[in-house]
C-alpha atoms as a PDB file:
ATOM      1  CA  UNK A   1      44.574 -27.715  16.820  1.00  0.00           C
ATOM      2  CA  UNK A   2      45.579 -28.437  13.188  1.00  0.00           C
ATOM      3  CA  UNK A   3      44.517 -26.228  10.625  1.00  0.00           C
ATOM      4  CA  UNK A   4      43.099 -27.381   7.059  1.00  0.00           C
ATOM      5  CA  UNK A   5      44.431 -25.888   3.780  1.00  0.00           C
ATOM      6  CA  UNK A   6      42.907 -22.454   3.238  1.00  0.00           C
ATOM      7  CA  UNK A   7      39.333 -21.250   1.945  1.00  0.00           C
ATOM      8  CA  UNK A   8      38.514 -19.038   0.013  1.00  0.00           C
ATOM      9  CA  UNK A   9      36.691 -16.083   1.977  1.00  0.00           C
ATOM     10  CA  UNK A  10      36.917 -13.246  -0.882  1.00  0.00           C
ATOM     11  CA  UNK A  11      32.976 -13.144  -0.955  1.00  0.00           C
ATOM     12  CA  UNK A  12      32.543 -13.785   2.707  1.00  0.00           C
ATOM     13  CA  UNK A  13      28.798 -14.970   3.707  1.00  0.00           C
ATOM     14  CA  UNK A  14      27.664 -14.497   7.087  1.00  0.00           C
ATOM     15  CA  UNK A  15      25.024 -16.792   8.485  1.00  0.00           C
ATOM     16  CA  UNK A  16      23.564 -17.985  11.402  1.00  0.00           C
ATOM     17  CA  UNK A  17      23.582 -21.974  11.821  1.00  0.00           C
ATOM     18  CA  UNK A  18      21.371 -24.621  13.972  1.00  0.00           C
ATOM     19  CA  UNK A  19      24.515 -26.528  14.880  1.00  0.00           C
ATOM     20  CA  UNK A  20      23.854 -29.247  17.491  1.00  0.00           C
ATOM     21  CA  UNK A  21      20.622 -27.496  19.098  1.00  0.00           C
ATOM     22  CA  UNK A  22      22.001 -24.010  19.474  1.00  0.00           C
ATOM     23  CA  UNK A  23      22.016 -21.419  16.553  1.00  0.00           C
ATOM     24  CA  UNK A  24      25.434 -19.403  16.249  1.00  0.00           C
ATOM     25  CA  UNK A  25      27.550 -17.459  14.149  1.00  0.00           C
ATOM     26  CA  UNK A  26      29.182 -19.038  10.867  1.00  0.00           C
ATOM     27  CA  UNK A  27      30.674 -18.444   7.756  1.00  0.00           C
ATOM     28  CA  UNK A  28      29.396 -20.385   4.710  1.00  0.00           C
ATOM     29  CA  UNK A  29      32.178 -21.849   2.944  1.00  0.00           C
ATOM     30  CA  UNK A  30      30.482 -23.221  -0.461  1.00  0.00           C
ATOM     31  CA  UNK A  31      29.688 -27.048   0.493  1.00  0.00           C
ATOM     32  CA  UNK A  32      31.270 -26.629   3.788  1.00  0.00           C
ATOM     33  CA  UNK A  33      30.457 -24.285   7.118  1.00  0.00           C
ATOM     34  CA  UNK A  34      33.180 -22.505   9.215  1.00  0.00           C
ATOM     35  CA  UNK A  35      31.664 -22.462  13.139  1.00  0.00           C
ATOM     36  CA  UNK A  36      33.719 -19.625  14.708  1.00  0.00           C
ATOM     37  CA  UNK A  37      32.862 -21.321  18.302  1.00  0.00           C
ATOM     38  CA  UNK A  38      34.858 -24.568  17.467  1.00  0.00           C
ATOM     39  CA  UNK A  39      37.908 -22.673  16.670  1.00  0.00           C
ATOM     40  CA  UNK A  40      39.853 -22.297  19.743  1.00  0.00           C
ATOM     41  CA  UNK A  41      41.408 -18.434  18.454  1.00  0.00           C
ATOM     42  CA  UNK A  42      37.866 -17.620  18.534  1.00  0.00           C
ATOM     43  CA  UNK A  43      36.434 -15.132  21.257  1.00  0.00           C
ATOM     44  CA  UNK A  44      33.395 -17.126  22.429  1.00  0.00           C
ATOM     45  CA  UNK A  45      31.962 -14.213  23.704  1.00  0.00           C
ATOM     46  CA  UNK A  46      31.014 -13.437  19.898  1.00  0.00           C
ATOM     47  CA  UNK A  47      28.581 -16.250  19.352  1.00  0.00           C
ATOM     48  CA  UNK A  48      25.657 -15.080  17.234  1.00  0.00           C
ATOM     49  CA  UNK A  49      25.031 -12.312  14.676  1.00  0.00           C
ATOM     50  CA  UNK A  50      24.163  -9.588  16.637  1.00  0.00           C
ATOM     51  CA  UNK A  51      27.196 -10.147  18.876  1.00  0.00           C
ATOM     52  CA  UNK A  52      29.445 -10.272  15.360  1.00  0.00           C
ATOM     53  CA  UNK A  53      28.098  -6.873  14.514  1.00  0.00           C
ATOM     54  CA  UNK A  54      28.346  -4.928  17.817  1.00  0.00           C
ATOM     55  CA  UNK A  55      32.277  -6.294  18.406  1.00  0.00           C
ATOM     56  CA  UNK A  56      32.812  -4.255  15.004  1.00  0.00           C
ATOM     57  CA  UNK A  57      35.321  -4.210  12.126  1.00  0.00           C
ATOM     58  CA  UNK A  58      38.442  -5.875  13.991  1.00  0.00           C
ATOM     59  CA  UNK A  59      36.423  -8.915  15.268  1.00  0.00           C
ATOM     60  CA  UNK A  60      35.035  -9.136  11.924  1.00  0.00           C
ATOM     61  CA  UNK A  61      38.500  -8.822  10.030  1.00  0.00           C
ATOM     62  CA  UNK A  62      39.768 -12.163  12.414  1.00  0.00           C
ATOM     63  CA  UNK A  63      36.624 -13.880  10.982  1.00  0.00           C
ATOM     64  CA  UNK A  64      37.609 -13.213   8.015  1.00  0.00           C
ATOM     65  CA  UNK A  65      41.135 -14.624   8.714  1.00  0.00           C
ATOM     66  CA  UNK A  66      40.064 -17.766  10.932  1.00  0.00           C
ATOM     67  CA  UNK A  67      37.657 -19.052   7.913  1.00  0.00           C
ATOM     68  CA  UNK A  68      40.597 -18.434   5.497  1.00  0.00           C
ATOM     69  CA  UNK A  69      42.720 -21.207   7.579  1.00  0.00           C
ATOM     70  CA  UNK A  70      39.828 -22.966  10.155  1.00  0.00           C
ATOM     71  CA  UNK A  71      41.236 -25.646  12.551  1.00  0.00           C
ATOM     72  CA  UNK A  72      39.609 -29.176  11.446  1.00  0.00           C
ATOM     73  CA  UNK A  73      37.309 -29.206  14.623  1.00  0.00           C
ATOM     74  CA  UNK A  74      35.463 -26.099  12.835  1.00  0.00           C
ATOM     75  CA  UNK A  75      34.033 -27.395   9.789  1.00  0.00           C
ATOM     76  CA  UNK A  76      31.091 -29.102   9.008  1.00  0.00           C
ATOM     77  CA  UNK A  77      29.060 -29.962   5.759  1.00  0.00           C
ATOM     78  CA  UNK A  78      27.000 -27.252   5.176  1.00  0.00           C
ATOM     79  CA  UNK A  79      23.281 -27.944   5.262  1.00  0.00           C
ATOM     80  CA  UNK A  80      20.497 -25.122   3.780  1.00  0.00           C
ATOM     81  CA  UNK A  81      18.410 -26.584   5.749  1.00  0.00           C
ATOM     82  CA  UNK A  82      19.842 -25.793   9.450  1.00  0.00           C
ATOM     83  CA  UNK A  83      19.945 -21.785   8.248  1.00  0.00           C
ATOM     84  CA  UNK A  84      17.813 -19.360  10.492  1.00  0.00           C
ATOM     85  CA  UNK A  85      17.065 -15.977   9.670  1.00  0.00           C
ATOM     86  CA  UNK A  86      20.884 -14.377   9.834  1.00  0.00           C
ATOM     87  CA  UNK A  87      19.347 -12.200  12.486  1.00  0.00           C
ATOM     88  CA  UNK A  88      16.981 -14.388  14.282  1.00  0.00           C
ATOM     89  CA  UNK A  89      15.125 -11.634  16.604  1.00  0.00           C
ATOM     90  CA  UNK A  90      16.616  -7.712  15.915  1.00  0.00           C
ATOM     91  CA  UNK A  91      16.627  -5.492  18.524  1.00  0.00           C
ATOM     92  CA  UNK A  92      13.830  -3.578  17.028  1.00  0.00           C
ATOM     93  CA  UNK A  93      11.156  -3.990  15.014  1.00  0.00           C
ATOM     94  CA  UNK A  94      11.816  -4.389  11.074  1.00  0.00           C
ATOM     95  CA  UNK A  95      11.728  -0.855   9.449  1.00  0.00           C
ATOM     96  CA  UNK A  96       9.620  -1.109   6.593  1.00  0.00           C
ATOM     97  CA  UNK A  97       9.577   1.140   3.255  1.00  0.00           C
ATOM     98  CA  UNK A  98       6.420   1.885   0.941  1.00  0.00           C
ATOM     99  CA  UNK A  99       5.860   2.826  -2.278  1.00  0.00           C
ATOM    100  CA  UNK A 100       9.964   3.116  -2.554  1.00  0.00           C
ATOM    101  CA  UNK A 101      10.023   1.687  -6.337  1.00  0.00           C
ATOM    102  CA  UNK A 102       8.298   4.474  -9.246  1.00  0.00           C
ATOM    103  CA  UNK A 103       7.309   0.835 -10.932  1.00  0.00           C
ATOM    104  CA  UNK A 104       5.251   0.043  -7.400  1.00  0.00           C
ATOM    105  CA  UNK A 105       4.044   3.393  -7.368  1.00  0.00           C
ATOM    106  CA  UNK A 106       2.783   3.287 -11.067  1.00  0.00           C
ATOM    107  CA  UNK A 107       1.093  -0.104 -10.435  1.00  0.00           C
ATOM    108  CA  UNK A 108      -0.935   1.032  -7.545  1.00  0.00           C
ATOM    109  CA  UNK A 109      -2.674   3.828  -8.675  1.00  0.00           C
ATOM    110  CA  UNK A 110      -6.094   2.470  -9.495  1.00  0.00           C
ATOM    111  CA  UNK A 111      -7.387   6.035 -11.392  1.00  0.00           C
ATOM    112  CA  UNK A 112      -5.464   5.885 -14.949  1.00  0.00           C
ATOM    113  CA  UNK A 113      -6.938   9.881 -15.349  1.00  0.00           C
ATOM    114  CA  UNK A 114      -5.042  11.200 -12.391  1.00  0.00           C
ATOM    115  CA  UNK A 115      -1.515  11.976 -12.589  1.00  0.00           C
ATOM    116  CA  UNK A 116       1.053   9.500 -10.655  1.00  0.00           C
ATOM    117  CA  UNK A 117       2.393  11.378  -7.574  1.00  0.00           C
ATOM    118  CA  UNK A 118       5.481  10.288  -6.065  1.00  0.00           C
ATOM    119  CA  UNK A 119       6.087  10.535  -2.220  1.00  0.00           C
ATOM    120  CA  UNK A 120       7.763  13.378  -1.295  1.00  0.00           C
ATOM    121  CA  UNK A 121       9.222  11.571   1.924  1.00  0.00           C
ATOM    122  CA  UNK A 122       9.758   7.624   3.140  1.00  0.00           C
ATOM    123  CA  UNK A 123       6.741   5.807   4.199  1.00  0.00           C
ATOM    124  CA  UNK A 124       7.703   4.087   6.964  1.00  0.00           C
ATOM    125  CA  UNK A 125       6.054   0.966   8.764  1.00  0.00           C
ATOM    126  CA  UNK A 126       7.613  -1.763  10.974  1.00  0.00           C
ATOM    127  CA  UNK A 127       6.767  -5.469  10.800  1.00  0.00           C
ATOM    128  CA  UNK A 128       7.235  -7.140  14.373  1.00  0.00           C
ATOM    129  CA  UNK A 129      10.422  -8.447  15.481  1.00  0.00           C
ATOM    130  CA  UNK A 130       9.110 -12.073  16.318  1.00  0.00           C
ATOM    131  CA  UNK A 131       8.034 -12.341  12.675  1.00  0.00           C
ATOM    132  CA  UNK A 132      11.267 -13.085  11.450  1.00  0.00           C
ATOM    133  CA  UNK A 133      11.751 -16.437   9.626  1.00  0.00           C
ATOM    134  CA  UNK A 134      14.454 -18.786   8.278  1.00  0.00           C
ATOM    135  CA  UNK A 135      15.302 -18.291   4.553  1.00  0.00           C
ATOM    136  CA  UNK A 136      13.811 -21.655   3.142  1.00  0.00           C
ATOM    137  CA  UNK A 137      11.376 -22.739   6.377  1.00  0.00           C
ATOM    138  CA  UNK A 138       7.764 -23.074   6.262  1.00  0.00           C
ATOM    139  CA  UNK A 139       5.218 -19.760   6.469  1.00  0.00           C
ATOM    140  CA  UNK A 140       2.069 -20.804   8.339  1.00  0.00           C
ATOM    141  CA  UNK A 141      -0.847 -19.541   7.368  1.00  0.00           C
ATOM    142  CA  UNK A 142      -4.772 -19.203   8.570  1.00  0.00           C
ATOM    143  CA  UNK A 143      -6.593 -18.989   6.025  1.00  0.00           C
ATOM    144  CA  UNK A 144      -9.470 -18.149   8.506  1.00  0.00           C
ATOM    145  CA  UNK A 145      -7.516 -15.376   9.341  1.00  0.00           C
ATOM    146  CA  UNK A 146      -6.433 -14.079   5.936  1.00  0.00           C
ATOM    147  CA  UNK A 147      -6.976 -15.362   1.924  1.00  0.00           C
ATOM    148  CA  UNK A 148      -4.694 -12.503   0.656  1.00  0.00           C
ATOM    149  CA  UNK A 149      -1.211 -13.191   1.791  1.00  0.00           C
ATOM    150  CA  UNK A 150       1.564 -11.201  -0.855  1.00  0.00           C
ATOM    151  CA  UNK A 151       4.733 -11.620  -1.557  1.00  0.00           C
ATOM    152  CA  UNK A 152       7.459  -8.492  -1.795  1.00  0.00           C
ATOM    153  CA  UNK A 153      11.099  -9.063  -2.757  1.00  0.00           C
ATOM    154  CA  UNK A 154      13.197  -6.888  -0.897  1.00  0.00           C
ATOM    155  CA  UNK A 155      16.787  -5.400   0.002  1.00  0.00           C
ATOM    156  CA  UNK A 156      17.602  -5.536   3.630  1.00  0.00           C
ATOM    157  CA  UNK A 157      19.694  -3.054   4.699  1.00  0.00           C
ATOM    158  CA  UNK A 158      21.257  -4.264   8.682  1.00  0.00           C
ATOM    159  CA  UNK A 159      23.018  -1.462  10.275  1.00  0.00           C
ATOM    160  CA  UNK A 160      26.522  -1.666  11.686  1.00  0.00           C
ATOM    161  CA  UNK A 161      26.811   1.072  13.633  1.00  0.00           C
ATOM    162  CA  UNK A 162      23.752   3.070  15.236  1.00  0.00           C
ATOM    163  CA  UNK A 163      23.405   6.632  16.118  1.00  0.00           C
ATOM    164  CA  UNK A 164      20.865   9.390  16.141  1.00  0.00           C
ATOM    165  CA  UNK A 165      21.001  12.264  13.764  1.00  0.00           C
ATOM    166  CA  UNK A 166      23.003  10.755  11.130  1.00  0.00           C
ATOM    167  CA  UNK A 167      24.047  12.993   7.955  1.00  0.00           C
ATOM    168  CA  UNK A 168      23.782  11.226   4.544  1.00  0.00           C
ATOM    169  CA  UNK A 169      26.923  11.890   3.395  1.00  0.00           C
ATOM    170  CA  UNK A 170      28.077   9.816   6.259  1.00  0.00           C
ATOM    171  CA  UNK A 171      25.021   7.448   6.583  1.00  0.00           C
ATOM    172  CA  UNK A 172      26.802   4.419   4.525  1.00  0.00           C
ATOM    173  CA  UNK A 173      29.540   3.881   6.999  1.00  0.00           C
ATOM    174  CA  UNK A 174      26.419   2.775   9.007  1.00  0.00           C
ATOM    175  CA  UNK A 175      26.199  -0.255   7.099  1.00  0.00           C
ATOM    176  CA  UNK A 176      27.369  -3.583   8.072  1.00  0.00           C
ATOM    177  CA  UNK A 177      25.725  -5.422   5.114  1.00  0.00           C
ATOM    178  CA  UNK A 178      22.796  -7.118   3.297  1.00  0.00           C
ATOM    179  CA  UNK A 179      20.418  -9.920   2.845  1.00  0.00           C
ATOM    180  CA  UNK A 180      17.306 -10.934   1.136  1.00  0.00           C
ATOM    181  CA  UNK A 181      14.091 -10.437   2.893  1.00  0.00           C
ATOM    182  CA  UNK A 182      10.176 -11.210   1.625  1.00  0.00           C
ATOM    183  CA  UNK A 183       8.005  -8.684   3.301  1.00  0.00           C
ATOM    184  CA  UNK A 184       5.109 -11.211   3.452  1.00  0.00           C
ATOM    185  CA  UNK A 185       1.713  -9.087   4.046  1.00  0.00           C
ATOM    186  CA  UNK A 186      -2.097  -9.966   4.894  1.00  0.00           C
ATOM    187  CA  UNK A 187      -3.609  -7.326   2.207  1.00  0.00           C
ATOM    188  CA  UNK A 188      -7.368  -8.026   3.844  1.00  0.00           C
ATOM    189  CA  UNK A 189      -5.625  -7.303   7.136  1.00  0.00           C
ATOM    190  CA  UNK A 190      -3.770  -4.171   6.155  1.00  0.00           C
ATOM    191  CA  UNK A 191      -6.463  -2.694   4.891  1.00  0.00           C
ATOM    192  CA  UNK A 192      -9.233  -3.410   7.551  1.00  0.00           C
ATOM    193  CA  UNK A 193      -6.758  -2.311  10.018  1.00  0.00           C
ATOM    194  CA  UNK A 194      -5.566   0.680   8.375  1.00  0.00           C
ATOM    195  CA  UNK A 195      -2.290   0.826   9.652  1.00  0.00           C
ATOM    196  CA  UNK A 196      -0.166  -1.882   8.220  1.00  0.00           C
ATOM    197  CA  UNK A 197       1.552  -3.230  11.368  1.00  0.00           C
ATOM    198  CA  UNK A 198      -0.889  -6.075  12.236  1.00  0.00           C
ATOM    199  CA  UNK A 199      -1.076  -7.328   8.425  1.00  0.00           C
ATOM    200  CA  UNK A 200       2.722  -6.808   7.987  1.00  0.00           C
ATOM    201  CA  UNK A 201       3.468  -8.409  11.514  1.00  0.00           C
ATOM    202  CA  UNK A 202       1.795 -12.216  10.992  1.00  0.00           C
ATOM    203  CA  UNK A 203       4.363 -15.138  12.349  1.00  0.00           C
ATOM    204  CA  UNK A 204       6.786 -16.056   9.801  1.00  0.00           C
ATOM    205  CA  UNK A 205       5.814 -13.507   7.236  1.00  0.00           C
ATOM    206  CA  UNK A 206       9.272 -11.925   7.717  1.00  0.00           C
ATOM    207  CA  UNK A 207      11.232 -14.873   6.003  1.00  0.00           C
ATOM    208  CA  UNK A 208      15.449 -13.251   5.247  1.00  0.00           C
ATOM    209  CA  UNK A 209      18.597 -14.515   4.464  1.00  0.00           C
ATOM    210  CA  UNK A 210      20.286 -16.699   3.305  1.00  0.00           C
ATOM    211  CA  UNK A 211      23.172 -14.772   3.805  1.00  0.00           C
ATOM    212  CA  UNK A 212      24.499 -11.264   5.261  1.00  0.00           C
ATOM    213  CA  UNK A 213      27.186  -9.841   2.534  1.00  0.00           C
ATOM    214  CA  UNK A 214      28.923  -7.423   4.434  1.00  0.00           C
ATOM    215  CA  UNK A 215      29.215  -3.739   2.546  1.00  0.00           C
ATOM    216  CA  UNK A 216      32.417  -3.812   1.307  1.00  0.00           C
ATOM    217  CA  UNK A 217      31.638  -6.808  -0.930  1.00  0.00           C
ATOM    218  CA  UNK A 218      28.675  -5.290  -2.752  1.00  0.00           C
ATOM    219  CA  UNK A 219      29.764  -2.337  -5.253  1.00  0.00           C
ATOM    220  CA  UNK A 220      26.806  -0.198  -5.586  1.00  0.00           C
ATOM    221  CA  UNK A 221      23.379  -1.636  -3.296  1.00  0.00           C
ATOM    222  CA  UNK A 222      21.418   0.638  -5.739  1.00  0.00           C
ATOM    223  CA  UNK A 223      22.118  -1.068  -9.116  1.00  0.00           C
ATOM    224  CA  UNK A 224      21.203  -4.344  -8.521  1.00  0.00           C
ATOM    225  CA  UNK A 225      18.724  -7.106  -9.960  1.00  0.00           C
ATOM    226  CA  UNK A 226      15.901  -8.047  -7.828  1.00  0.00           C
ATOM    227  CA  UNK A 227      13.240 -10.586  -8.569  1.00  0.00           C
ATOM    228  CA  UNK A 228      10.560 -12.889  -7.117  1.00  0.00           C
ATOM    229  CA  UNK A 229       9.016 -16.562  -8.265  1.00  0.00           C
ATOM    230  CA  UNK A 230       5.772 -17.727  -7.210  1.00  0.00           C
ATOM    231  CA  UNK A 231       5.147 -21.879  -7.731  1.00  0.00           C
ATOM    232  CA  UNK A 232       8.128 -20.976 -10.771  1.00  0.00           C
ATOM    233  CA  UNK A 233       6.902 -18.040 -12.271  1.00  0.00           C
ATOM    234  CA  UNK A 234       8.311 -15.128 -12.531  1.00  0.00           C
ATOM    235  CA  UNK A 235       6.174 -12.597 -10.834  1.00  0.00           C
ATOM    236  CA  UNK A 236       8.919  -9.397 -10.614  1.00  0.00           C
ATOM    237  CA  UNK A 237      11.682  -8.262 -11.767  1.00  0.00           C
ATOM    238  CA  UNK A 238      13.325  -4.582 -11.217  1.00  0.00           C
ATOM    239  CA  UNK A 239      16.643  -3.259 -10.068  1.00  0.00           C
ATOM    240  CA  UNK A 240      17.345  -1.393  -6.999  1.00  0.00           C
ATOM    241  CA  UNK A 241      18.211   1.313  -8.840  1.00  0.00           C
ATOM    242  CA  UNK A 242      14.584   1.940  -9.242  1.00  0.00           C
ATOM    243  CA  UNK A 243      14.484   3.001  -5.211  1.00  0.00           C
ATOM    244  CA  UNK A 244      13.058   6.555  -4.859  1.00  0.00           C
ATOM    245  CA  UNK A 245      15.048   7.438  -1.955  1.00  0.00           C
ATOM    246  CA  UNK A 246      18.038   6.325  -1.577  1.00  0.00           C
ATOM    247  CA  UNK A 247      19.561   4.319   1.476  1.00  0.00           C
ATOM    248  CA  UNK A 248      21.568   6.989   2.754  1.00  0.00           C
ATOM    249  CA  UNK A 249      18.755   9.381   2.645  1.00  0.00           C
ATOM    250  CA  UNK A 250      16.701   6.728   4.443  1.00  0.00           C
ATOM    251  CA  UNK A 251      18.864   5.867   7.089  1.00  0.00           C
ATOM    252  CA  UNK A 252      19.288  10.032   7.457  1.00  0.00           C
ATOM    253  CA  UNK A 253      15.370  10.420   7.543  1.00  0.00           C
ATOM    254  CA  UNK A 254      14.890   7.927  10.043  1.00  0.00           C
ATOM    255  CA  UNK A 255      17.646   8.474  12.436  1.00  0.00           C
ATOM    256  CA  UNK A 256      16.407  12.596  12.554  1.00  0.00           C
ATOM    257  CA  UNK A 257      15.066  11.726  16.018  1.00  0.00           C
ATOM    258  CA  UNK A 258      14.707   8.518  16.694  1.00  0.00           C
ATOM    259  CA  UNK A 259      17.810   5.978  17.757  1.00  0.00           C
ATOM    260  CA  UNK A 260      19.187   3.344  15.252  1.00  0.00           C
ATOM    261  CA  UNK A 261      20.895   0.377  16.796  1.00  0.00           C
ATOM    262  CA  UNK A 262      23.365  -1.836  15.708  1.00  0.00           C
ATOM    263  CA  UNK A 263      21.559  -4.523  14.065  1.00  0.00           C
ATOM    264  CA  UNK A 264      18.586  -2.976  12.905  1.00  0.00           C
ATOM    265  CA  UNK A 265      16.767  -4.410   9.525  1.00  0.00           C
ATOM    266  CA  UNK A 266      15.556  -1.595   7.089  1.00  0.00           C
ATOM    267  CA  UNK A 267      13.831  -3.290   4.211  1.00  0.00           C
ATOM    268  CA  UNK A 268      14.200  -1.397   0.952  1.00  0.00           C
ATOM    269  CA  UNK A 269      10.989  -1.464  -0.183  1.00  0.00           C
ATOM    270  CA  UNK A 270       9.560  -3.951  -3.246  1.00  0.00           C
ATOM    271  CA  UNK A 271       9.270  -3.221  -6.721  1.00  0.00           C
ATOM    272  CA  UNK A 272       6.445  -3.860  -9.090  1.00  0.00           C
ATOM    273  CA  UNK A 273       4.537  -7.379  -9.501  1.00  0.00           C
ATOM    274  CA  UNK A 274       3.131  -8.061  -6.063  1.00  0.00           C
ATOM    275  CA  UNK A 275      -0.009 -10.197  -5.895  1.00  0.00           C
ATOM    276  CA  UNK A 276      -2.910  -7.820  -5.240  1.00  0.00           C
ATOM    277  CA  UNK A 277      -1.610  -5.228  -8.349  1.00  0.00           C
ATOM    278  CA  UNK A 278      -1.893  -7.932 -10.115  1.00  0.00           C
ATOM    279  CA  UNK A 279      -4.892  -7.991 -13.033  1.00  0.00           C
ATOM    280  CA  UNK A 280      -6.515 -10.480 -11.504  1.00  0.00           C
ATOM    281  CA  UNK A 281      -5.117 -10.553  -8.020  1.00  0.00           C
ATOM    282  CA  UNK A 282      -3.192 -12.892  -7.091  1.00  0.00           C
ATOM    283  CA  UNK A 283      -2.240 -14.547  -3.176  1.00  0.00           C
ATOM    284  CA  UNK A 284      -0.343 -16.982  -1.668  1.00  0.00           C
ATOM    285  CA  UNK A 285      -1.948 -20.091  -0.287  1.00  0.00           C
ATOM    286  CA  UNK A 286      -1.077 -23.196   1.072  1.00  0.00           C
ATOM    287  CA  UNK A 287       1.220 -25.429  -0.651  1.00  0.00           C
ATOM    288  CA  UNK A 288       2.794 -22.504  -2.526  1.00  0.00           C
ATOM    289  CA  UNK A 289       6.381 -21.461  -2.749  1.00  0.00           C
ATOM    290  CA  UNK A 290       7.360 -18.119  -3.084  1.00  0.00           C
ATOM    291  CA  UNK A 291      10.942 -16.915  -4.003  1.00  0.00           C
ATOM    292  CA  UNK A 292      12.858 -13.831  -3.626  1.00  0.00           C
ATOM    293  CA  UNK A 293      16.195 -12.859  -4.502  1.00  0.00           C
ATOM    294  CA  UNK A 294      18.657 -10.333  -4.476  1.00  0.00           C
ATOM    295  CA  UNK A 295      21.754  -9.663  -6.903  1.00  0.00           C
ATOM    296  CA  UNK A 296      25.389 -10.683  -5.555  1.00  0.00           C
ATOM    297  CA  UNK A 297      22.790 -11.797  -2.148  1.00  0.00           C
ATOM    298  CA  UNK A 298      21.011 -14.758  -3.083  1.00  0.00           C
ATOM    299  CA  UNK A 299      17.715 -16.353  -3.067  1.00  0.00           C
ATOM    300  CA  UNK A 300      15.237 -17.324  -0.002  1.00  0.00           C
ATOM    301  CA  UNK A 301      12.373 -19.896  -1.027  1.00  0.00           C
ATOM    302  CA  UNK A 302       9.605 -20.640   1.490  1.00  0.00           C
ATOM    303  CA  UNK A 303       6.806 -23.156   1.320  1.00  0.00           C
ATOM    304  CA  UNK A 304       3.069 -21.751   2.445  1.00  0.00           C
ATOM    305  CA  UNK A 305       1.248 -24.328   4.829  1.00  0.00           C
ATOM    306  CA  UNK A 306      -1.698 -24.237   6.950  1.00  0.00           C
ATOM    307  CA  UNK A 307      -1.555 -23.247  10.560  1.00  0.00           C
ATOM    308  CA  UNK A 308      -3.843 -25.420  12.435  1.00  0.00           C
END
């Protein structure tokens, strides 16, 4: 097959790609799309993300090389609109982190007398793994179900390579990479249920992407900008470097006894600016759009609609 002059992959962006009914592994390539499964050097074996991230670093090196120099039959014009979620369904449920920014933590407490406390471990919760959605796709809502939906700009952490009892000092070679993810949550819900899985777990409140950077191409994941946009406003702004524990230390907590796999979303936590902290509170509601974005990541924007 004949090859096209080459792209440049330095900042390579893993997606996954509604290309002619089926979603499957590609590389964006600025206005263009490299589709892996067109290229005839390919292994078609690897055809989505999670496939990608179990074959490891040497399938992941000839992606690399294939998108440098694609053959013709593997490019298309790239289209935001055909992006899913770059991991469409994980293995697992999300793993969720509270209260992981001192801003967040200063904003909730409601008594100004008492002294702000912060938590001496993670507080973990999980968000269902069919409540992933597409970076810019719709987020139904019921507003018969809830009238407090909130926004939280976060840092998704997808593991490379799972394992059980993981030491920090070796916990970052556990990374693959990162995205963007909006941990979308029914406040009425959360709090009538008292544990937050139902109001954290609401179709389509789990909107991520655009993109997975892969860990080599981000510096340092705890100094980065992170913000979120609400109908154009600016509703927060922070830095990662604001994170209380760190994501070695969270990967190490979590992996004491229970099994990480490869492919497994941690979300970072949010930092301070979310709707109901907000003097008055403030929700999302049908016909808004809410934006989140990470440094050196992107952005995700998604349009709130009635479910009917």
């Amino acid at each position: 097959m004949p090859l096209l002059s080459s792209y440049s992959v330095s900042h390579m962006r893993l997606i996954s790609y509604l290309y002619q009914g089926k979603v499957q592994l590609a590389v964006e390539l600025g206005q263009k799309v490299f589709l892996p499964l067109l290229d005839s050097r390919w292994d078609q074996n690897i055809d989505s993300m999670l496939a990608l991230i179990d074959a490891g670093a040497v399938a992941l090196t000839q992606l690399k090389m294939l998108a440098a120099e694609p053959e013709a039959a593997s490019i298309d014009a790239f289209d935001p609109a055909q992006l899913s979620s770059p991991i469409p369904r994980p293995r697992q449920n999300v793993m969720c982190l509270g209260l992981n920014y001192k801003d967040h933590v200063a904003e909730t407490n409601t008594d100004p007398t008492q002294e702000i406390k912060l938590p001496r471990s993670p507080i973990v919760f999980t968000k269902a793994a069919n409540s992933m959605n597409g970076p810019y796709s719709d987020i139904a809502i019921d507003t018969a179900i809830s009238v407090k939906m909130d926004w939280e700009s976060e840092l998704a952490v997808i593991i490379g390579k799972g394992g059980i009892g993981i030491k920090e000092e070796d916990a970052m070679q556990h990374v693959f990479g990162y995205s963007v993810l909006n941990d979308v949550t029914a406040r009425d819900r959360q709090k009538w249920h008292k544990q937050f899985f139902i109001g954290k777990s609401y179709a389509g409140c789990c909107p991520m992407g655009p993109a997975i950077v892969t860990a080599d191409e981000i510096a340092d994941p705890h100094d980065l900008a992170i913000r979120s946009w609400v109908n154009g406003d600016l509703k927060q702004e922070s830095n990662t470097r604001h994170q209380i524990f760190s994501i070695a230390n969270v990967i190490a907590v979590l992996s004491q006894g229970m099994q990480l796999e490869a492919g497994d979303i941690i979300a970072t936590g949010t930092p301070e600016g979310v709707g109901y902290a907000r003097t008055p509170p403030e929700y999302l509601m049908p016909g808004d759009v809410v934006e989140c974005e990470v440094e050196g990541i992107g952005r995700i924007a998604n349009r709130i609609t009635q479910r009917t």
